[in-house]
C-alpha atoms as a PDB file:
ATOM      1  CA  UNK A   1      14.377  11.341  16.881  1.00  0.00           C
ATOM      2  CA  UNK A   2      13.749  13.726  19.639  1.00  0.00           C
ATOM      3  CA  UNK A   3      10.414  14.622  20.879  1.00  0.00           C
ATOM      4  CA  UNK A   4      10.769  18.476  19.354  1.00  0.00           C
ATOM      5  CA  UNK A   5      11.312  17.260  16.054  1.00  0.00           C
ATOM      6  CA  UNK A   6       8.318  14.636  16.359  1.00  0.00           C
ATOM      7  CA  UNK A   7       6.002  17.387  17.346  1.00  0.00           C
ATOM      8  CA  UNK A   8       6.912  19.761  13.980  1.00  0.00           C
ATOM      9  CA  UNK A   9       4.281  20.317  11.771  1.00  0.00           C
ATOM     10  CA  UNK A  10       4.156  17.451   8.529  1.00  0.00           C
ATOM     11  CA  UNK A  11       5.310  19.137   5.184  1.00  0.00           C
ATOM     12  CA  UNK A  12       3.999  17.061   2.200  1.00  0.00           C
ATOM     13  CA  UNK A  13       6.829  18.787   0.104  1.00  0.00           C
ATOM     14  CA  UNK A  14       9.507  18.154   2.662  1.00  0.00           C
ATOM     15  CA  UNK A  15       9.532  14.515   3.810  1.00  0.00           C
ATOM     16  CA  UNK A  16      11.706  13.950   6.899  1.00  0.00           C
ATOM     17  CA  UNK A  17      14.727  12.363   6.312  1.00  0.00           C
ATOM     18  CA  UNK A  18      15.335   8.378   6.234  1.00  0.00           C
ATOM     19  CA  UNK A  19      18.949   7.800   5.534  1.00  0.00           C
ATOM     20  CA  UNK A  20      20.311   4.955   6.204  1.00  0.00           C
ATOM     21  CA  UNK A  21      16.691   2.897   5.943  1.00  0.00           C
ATOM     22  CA  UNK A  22      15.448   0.786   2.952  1.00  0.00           C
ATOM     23  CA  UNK A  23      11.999   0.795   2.205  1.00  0.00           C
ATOM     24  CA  UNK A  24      10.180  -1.647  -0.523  1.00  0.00           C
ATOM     25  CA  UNK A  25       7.005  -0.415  -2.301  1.00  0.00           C
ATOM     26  CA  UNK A  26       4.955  -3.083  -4.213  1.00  0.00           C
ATOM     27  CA  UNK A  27       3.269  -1.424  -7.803  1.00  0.00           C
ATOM     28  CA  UNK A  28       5.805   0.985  -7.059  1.00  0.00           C
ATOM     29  CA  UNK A  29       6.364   1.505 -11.222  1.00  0.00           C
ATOM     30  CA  UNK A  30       2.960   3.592 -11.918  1.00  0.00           C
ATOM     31  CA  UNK A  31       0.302   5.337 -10.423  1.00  0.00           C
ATOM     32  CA  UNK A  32      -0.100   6.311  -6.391  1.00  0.00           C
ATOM     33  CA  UNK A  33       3.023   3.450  -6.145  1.00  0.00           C
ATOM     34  CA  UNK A  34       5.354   5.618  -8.042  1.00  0.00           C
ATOM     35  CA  UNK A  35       4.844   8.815  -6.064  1.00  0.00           C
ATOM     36  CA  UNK A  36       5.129   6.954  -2.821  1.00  0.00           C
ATOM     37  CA  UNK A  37       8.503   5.852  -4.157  1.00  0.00           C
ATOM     38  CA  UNK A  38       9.197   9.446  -5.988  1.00  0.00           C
ATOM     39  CA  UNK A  39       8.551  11.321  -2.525  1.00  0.00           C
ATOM     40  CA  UNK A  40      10.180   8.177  -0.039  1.00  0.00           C
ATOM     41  CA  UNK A  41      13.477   8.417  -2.244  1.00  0.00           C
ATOM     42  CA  UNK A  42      13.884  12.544  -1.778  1.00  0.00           C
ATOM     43  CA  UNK A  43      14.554  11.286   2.090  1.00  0.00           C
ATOM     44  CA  UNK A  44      17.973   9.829   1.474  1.00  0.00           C
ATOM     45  CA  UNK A  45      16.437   6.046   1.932  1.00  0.00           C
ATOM     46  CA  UNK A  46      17.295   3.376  -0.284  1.00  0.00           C
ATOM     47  CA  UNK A  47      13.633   2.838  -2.201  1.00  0.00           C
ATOM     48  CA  UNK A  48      12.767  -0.538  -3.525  1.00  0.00           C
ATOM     49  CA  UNK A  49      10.485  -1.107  -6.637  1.00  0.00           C
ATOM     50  CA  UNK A  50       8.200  -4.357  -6.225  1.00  0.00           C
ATOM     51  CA  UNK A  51       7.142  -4.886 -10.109  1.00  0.00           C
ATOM     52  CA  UNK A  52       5.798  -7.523 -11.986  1.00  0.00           C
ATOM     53  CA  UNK A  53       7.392  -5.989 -14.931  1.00  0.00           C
ATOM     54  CA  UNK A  54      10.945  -5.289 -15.292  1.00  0.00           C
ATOM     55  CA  UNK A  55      10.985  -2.639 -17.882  1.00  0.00           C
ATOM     56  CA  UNK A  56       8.326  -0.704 -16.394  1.00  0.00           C
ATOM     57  CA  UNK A  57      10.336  -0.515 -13.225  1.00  0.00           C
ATOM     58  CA  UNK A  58      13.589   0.571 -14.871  1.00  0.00           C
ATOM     59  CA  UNK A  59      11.140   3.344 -16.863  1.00  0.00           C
ATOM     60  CA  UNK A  60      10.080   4.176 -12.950  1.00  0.00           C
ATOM     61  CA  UNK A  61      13.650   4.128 -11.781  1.00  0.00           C
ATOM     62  CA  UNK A  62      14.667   6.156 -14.876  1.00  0.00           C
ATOM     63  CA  UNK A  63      12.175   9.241 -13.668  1.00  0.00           C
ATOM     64  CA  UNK A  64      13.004   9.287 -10.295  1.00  0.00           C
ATOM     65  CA  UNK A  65      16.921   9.661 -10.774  1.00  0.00           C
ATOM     66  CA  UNK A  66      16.027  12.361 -12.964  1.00  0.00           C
ATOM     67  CA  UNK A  67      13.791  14.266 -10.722  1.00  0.00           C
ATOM     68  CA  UNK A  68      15.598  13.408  -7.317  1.00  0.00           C
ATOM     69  CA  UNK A  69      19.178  13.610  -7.962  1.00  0.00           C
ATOM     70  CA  UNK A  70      21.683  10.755  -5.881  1.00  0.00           C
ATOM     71  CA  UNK A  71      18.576   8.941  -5.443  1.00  0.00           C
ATOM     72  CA  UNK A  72      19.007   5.365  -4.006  1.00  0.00           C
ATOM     73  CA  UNK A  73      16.397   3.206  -5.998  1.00  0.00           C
ATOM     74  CA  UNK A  74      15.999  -0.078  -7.418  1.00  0.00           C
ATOM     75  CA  UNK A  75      13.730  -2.661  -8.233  1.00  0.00           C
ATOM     76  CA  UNK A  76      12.473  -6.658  -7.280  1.00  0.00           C
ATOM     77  CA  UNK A  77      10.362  -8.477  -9.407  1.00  0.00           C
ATOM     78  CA  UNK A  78       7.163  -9.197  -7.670  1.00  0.00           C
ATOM     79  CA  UNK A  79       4.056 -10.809  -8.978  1.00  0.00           C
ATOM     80  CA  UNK A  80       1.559 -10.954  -5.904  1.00  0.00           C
ATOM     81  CA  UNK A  81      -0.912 -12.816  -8.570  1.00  0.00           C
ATOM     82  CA  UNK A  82       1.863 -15.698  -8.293  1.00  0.00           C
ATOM     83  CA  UNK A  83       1.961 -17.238  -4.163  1.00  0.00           C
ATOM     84  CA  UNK A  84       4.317 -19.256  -4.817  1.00  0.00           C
ATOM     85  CA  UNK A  85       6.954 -16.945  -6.232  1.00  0.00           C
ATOM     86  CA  UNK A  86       7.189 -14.705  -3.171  1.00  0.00           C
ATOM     87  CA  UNK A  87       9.336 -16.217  -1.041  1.00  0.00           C
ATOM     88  CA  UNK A  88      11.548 -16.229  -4.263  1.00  0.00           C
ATOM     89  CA  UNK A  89      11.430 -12.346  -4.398  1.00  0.00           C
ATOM     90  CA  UNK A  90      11.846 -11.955  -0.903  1.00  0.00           C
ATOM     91  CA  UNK A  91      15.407 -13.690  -0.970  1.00  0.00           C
ATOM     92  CA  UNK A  92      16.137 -11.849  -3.786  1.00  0.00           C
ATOM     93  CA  UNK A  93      16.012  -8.271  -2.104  1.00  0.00           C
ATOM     94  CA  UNK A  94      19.553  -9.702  -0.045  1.00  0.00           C
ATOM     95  CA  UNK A  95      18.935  -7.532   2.693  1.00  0.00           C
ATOM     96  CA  UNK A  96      19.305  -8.349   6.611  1.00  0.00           C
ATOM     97  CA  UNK A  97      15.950  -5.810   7.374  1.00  0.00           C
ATOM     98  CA  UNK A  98      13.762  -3.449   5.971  1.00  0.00           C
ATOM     99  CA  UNK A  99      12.397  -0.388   7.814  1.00  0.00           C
ATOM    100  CA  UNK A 100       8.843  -0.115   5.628  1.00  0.00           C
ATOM    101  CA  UNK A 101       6.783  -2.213   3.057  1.00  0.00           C
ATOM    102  CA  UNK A 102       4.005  -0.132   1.408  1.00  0.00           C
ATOM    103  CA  UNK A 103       1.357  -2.650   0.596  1.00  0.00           C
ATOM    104  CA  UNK A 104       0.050  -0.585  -2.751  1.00  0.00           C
ATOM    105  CA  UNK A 105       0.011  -2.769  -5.765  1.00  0.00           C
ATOM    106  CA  UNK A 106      -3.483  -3.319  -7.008  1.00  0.00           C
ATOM    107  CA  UNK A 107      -5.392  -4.770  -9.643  1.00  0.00           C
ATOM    108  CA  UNK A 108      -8.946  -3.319 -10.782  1.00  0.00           C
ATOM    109  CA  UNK A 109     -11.173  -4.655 -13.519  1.00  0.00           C
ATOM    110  CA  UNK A 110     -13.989  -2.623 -14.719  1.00  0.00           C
ATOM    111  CA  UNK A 111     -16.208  -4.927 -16.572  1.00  0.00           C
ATOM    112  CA  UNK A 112     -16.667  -9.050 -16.687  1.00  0.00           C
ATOM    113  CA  UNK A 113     -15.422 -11.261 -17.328  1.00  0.00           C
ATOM    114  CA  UNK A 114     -14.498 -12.786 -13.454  1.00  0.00           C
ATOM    115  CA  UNK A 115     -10.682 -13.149 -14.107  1.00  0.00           C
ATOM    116  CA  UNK A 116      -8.777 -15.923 -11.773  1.00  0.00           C
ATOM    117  CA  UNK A 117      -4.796 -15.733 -10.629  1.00  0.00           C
ATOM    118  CA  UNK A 118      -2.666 -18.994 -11.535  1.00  0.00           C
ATOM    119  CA  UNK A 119      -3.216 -20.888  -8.243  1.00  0.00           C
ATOM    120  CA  UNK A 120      -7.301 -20.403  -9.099  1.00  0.00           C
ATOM    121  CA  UNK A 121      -8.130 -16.817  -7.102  1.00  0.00           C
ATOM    122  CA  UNK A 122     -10.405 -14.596  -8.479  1.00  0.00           C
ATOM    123  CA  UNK A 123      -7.542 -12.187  -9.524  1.00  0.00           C
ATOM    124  CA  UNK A 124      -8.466  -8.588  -7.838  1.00  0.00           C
ATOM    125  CA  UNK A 125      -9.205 -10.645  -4.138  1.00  0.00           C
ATOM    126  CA  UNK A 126      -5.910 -12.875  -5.023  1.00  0.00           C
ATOM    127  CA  UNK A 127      -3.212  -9.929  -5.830  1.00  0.00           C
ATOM    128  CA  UNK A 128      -4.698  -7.203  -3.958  1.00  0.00           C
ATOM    129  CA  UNK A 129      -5.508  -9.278  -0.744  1.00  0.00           C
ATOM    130  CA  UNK A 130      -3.600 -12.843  -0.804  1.00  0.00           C
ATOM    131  CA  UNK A 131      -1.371 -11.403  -2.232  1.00  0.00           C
ATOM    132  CA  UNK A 132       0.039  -8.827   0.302  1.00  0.00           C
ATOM    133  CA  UNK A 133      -1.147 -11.208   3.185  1.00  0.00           C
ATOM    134  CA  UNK A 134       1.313 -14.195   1.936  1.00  0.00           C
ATOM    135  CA  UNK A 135       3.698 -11.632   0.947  1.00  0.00           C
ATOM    136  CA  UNK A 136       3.883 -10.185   4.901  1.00  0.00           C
ATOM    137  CA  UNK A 137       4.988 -13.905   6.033  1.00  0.00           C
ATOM    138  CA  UNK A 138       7.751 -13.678   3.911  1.00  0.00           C
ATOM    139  CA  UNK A 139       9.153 -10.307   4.716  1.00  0.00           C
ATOM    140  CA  UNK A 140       7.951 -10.318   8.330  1.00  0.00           C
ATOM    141  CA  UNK A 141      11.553 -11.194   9.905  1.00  0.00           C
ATOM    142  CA  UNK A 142      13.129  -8.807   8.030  1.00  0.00           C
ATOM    143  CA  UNK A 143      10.650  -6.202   9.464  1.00  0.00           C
ATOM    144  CA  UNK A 144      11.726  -7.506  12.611  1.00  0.00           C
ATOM    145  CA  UNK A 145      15.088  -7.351  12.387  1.00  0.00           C
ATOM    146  CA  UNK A 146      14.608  -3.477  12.022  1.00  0.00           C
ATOM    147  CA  UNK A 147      14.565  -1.082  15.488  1.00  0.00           C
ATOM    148  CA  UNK A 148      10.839   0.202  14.437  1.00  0.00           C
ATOM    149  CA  UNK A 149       9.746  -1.062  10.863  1.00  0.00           C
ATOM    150  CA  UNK A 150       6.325  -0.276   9.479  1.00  0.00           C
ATOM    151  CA  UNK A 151       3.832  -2.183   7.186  1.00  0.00           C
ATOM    152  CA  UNK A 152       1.823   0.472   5.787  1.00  0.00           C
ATOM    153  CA  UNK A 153      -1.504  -1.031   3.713  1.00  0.00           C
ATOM    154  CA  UNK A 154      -2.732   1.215   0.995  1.00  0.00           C
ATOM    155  CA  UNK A 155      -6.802   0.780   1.500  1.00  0.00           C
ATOM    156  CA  UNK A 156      -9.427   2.598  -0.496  1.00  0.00           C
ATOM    157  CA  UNK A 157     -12.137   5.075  -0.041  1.00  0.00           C
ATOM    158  CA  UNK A 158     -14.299   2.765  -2.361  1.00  0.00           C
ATOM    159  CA  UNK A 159     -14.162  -0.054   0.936  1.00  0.00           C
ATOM    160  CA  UNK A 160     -16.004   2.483   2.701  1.00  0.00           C
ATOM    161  CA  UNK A 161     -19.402   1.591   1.417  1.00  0.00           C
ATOM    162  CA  UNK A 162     -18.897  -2.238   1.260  1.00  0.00           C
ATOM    163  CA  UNK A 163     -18.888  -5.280   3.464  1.00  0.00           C
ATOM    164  CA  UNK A 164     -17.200  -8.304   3.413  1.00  0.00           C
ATOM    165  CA  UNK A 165     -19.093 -11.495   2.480  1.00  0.00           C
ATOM    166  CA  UNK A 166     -17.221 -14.299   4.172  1.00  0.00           C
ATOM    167  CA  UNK A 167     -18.677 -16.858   2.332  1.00  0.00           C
ATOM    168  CA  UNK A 168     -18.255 -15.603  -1.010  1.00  0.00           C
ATOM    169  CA  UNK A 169     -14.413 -13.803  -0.788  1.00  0.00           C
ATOM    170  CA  UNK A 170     -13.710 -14.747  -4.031  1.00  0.00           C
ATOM    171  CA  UNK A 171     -16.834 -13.750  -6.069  1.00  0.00           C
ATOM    172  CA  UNK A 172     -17.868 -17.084  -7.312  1.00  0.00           C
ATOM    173  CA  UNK A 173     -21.447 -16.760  -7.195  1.00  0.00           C
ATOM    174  CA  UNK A 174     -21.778 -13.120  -7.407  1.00  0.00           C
ATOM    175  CA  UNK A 175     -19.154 -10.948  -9.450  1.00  0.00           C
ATOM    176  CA  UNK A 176     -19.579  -7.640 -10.135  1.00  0.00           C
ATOM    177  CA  UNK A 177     -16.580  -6.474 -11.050  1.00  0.00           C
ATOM    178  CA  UNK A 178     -16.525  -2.793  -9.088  1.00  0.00           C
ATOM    179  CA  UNK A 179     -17.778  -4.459  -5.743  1.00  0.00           C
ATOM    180  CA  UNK A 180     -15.581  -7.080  -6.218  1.00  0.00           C
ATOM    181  CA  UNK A 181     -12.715  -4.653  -5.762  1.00  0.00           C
ATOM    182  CA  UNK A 182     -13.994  -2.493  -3.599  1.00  0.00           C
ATOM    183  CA  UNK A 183     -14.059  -5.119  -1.161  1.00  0.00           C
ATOM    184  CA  UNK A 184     -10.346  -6.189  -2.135  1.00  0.00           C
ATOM    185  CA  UNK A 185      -9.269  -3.448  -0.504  1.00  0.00           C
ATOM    186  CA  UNK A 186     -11.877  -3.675   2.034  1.00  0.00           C
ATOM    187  CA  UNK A 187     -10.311  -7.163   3.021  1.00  0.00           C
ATOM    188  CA  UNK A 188      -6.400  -5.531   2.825  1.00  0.00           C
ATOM    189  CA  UNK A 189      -7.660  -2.856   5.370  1.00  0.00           C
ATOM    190  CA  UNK A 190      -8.939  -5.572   7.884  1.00  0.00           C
ATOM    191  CA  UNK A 191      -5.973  -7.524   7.106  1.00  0.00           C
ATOM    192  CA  UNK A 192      -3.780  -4.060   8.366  1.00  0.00           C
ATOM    193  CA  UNK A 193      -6.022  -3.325  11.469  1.00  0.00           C
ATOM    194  CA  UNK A 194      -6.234  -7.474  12.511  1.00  0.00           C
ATOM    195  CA  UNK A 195      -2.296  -7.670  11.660  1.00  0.00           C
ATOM    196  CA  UNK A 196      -1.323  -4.590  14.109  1.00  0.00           C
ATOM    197  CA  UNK A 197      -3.322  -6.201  16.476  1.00  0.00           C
ATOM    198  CA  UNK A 198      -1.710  -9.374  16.559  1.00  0.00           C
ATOM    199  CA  UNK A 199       1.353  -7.585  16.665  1.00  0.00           C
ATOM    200  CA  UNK A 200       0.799  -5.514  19.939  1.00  0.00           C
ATOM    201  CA  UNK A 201      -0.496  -8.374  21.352  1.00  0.00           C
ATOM    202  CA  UNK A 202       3.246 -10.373  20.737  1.00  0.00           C
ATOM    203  CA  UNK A 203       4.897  -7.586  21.724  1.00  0.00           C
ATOM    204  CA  UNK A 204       6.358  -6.735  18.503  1.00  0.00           C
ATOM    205  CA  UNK A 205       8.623  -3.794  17.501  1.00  0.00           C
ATOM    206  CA  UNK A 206       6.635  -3.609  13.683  1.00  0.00           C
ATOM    207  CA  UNK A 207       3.385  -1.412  13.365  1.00  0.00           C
ATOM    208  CA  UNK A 208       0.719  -1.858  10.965  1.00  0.00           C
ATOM    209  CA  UNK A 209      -0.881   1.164   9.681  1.00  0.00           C
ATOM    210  CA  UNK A 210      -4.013   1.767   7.291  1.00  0.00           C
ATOM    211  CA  UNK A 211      -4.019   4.304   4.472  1.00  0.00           C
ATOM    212  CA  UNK A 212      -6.253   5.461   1.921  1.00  0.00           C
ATOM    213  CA  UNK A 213      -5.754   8.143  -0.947  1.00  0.00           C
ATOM    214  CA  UNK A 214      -9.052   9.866  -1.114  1.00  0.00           C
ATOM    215  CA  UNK A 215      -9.834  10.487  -4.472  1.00  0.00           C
ATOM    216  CA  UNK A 216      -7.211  10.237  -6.847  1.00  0.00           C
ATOM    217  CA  UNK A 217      -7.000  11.102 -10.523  1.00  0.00           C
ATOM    218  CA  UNK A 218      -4.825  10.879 -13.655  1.00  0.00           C
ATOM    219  CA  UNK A 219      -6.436  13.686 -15.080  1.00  0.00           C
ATOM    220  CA  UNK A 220      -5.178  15.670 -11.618  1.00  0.00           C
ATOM    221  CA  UNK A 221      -1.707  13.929 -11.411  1.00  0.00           C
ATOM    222  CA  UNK A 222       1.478  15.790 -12.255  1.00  0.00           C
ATOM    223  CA  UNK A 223       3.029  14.176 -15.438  1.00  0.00           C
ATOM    224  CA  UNK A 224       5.923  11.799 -15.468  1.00  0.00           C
ATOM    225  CA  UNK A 225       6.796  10.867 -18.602  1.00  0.00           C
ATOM    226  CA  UNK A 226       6.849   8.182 -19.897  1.00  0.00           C
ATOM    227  CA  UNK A 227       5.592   6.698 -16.590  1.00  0.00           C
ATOM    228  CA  UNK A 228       2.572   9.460 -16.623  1.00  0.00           C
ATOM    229  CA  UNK A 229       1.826  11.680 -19.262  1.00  0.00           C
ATOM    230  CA  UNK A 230      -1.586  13.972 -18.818  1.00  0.00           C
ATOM    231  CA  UNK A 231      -2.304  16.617 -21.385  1.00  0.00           C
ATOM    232  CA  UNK A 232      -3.474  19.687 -21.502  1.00  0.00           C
ATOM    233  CA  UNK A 233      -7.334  18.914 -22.374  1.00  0.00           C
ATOM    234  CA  UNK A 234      -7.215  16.234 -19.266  1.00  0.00           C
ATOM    235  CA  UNK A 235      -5.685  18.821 -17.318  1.00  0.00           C
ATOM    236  CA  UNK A 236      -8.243  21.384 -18.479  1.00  0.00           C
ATOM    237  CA  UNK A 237     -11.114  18.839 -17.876  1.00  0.00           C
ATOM    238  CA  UNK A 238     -10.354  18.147 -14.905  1.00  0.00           C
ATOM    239  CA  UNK A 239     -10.319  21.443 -13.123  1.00  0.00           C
ATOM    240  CA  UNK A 240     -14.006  21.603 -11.482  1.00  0.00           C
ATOM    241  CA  UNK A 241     -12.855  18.192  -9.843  1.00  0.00           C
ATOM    242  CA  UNK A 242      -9.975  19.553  -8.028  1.00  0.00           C
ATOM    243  CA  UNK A 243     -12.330  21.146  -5.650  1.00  0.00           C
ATOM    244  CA  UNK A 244     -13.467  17.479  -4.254  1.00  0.00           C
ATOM    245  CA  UNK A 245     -10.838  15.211  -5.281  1.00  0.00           C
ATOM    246  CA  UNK A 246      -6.648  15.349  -6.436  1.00  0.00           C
ATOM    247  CA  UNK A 247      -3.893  14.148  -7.748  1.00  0.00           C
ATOM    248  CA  UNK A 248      -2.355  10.964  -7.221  1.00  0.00           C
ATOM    249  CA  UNK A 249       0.737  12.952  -6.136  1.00  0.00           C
ATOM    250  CA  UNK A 250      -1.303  13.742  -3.624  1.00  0.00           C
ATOM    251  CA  UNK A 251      -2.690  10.403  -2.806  1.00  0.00           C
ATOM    252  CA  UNK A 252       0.404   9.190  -1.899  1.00  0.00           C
ATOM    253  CA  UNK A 253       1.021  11.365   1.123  1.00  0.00           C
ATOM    254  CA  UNK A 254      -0.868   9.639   3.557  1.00  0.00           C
ATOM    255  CA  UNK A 255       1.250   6.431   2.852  1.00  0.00           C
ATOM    256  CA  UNK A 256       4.189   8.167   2.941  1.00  0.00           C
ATOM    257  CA  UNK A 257       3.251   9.681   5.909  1.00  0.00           C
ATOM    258  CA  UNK A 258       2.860   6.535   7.875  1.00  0.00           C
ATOM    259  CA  UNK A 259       5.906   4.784   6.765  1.00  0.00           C
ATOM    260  CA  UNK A 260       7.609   8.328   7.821  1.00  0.00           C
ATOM    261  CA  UNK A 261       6.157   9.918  11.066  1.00  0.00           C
ATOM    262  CA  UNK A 262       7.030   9.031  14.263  1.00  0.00           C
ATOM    263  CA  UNK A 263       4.004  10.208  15.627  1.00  0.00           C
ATOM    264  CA  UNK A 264       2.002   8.186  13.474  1.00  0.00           C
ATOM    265  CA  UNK A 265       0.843   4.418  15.800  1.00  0.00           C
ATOM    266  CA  UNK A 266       0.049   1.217  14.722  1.00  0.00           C
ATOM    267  CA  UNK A 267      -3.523   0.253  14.023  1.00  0.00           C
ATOM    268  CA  UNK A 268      -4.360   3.830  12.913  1.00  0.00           C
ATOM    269  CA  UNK A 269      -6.534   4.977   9.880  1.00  0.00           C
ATOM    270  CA  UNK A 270      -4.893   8.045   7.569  1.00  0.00           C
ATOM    271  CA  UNK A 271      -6.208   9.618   4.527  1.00  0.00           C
ATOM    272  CA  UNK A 272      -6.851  13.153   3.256  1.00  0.00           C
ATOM    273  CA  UNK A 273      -7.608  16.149   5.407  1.00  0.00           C
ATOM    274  CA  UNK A 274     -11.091  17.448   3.149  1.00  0.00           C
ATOM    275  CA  UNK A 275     -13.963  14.616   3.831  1.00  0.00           C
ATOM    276  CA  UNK A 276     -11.131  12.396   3.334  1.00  0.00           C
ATOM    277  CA  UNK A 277     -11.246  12.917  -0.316  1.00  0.00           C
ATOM    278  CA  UNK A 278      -8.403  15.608  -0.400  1.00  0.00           C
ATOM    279  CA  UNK A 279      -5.331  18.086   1.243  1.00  0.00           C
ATOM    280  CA  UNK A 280      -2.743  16.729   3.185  1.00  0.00           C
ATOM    281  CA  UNK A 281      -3.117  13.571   5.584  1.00  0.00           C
ATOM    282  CA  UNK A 282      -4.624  12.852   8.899  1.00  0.00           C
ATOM    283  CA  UNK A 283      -5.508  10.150  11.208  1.00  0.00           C
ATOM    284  CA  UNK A 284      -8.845   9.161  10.639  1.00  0.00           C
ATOM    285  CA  UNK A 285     -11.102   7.660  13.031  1.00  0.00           C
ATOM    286  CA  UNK A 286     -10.970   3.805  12.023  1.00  0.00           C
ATOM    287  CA  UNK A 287     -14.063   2.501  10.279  1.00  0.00           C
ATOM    288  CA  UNK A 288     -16.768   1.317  12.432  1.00  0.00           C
ATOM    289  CA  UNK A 289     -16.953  -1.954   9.989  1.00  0.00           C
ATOM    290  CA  UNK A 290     -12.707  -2.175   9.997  1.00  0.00           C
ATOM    291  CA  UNK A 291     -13.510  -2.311  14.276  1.00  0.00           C
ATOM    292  CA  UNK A 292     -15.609  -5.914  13.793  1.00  0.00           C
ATOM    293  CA  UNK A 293     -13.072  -8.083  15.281  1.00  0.00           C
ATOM    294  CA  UNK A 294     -14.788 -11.529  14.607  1.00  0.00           C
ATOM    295  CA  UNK A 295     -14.935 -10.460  10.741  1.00  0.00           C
ATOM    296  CA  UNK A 296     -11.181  -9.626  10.675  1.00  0.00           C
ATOM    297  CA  UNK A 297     -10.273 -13.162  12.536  1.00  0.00           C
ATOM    298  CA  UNK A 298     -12.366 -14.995  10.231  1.00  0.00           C
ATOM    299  CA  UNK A 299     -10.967 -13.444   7.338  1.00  0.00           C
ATOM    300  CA  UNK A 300      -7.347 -13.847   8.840  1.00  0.00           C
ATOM    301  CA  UNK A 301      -8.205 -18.080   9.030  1.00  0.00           C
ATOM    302  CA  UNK A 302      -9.486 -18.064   5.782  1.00  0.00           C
ATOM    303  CA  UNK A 303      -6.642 -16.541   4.305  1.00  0.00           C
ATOM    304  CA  UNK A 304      -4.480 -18.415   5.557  1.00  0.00           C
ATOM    305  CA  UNK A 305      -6.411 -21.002   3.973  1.00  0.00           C
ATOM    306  CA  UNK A 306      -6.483 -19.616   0.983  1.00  0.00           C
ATOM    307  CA  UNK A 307      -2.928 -18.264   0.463  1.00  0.00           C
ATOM    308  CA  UNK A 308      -1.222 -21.577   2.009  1.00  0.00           C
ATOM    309  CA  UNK A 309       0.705 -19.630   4.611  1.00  0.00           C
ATOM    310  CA  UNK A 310       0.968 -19.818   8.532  1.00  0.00           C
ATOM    311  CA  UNK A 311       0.775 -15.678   9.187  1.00  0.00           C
ATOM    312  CA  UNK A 312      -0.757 -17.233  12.785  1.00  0.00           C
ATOM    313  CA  UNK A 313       2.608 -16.759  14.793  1.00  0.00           C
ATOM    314  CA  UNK A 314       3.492 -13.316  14.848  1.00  0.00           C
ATOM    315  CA  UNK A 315       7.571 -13.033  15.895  1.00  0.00           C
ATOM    316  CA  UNK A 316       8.492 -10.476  18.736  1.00  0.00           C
END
């Protein structure tokens, strides 16, 4: 891309064109993951659906051929609760690289019970972190068979206020469910600062980039039915929060941003413009917590650990 078209001004309505790439988006069936794969597949790339649930992707699919006409989607099952099924998926894609991965699948429990994964996680740290963490291993030299491929990890503004506790990751003596998550995400945003490290430092051609959506709503989203349906009293409701908060429409534009720009670098922070609640996306200056290099390396070991994988070699 030449350096004048790198320097125009981003238009969240108009997302630069990405033919010819392939781009896989996990939780891409519903919420903030099915705009990011709505607004990625209006660029003339070939979208991939990660889903642990096969009719809820083809629903996903269904909507976005309808709204983006000749789009180039379709779907992988992915269960990032299950470790031991992801190399499975990965082979399945039958691809020789892939240009982006948008980390965004999540799970989020609002009340106890503490809920484990199959191979014993507690199951918000085990999908949202281990999850994406043992997934990268697996899709890592297909990343790097691509010119300039991006991992893109969808954080939250909810990490903000937490802090890791290294010796309780998994919430066994303490669970409180909305902590718990919050520092889920907290953990996949150290894992996306730590990982672009590593990868500068082995001279890699993939970047790692954070993102965050800000605040993001139902009651604000644009419907998609049957994927997203929002009525007229939500819709009604919901106006005074518009002035602080949006859509998630709207939350996905930071993500897609990052998988998108070329002037967007590895180990950089984006979210929305507005006290990075809302508007259109920005870099952000990285959280002083996310900088804490000794916490991200000690989280990196242990999740290695944890997941059973050896992310320590990063190819070039």
């Amino acid at each position: 891309m030449s350096s004048t078209s790198s320097t125009l001004p981003w238009d969240v309505q108009r997302p630069r064109r990405a033919d010819d790439s392939v781009f896989l988006v996990t939780g891409g069936n519903a919420g903030i993951g099915y705009f990011v794969a709505e607004q990625l597949s209006t660029t003339g790339a070939t979208v991939v659906l990660g889903s642990r649930n096969p009719a809820k992707a083809e629903v996903a699919m269904a909507s976005i051929r309808a709204r983006v006409p000749g789009a180039r989607v379709r779907a992988v099952r992915l269960d990032l609760a299950d470790l031991s099924s992801l190399e499975t998926a990965v082979e399945s894609l039958e691809m020789d690289c892939l240009d982006a991965v948008v980390h965004n699948a999540g799970v989020a429990l609002d009340a106890p019970p503490r809920k484990e994964t199959g191979d014993g996680h507690e199951l918000m740290f085990g999908t949202n972190h281990l999850g994406h963490f043992a997934l990268t291993q697996w899709l890592m030299p297909l990343l790097s068979a691509a010119p300039t491929a991006r991992i893109v990890t969808m954080g939250s503004f909810a990490a903000r206020s937490e802090r890791l506790d290294l010796d309780d990751l998994e919430s066994r003596k303490d669970y409180q469910p909305k902590r718990t998550y919050g520092r889920s995400k907290l953990a996949q945003m150290y894992f996306g600062v730590e990982l672009d490290r590593r990868l500068r430092a082995a001279g890699s051609t993939v970047a790692s980039v954070v993102v965050h959506p800000g605040g993001a709503l139902d009651s604000l989203t644009p419907s998609r039915p049957p994927v997203h349906v929002r009525t007229t009293g939500a819709r009604l409701g919901a106006a005074p929060a518009a002035l602080l908060v949006q859509g998630k429409h709207a939350g996905a534009w930071p993500a897609v941003r990052a998988v998108l720009d070329p002037a967007v670098r590895g180990g950089q922070l984006w979210g929305p413009r507005v006290f990075g609640l809302r508007g259109e996306p920005r870099s952000q200056p990285v959280w002083t917590h996310l900088t804490d290099t000794s916490v991200a390396a000690r989280l990196w070991d242990a999740s290695c650990d944890l997941a059973g994988v050896a992310l320590g070699t990063i190819p070039g």
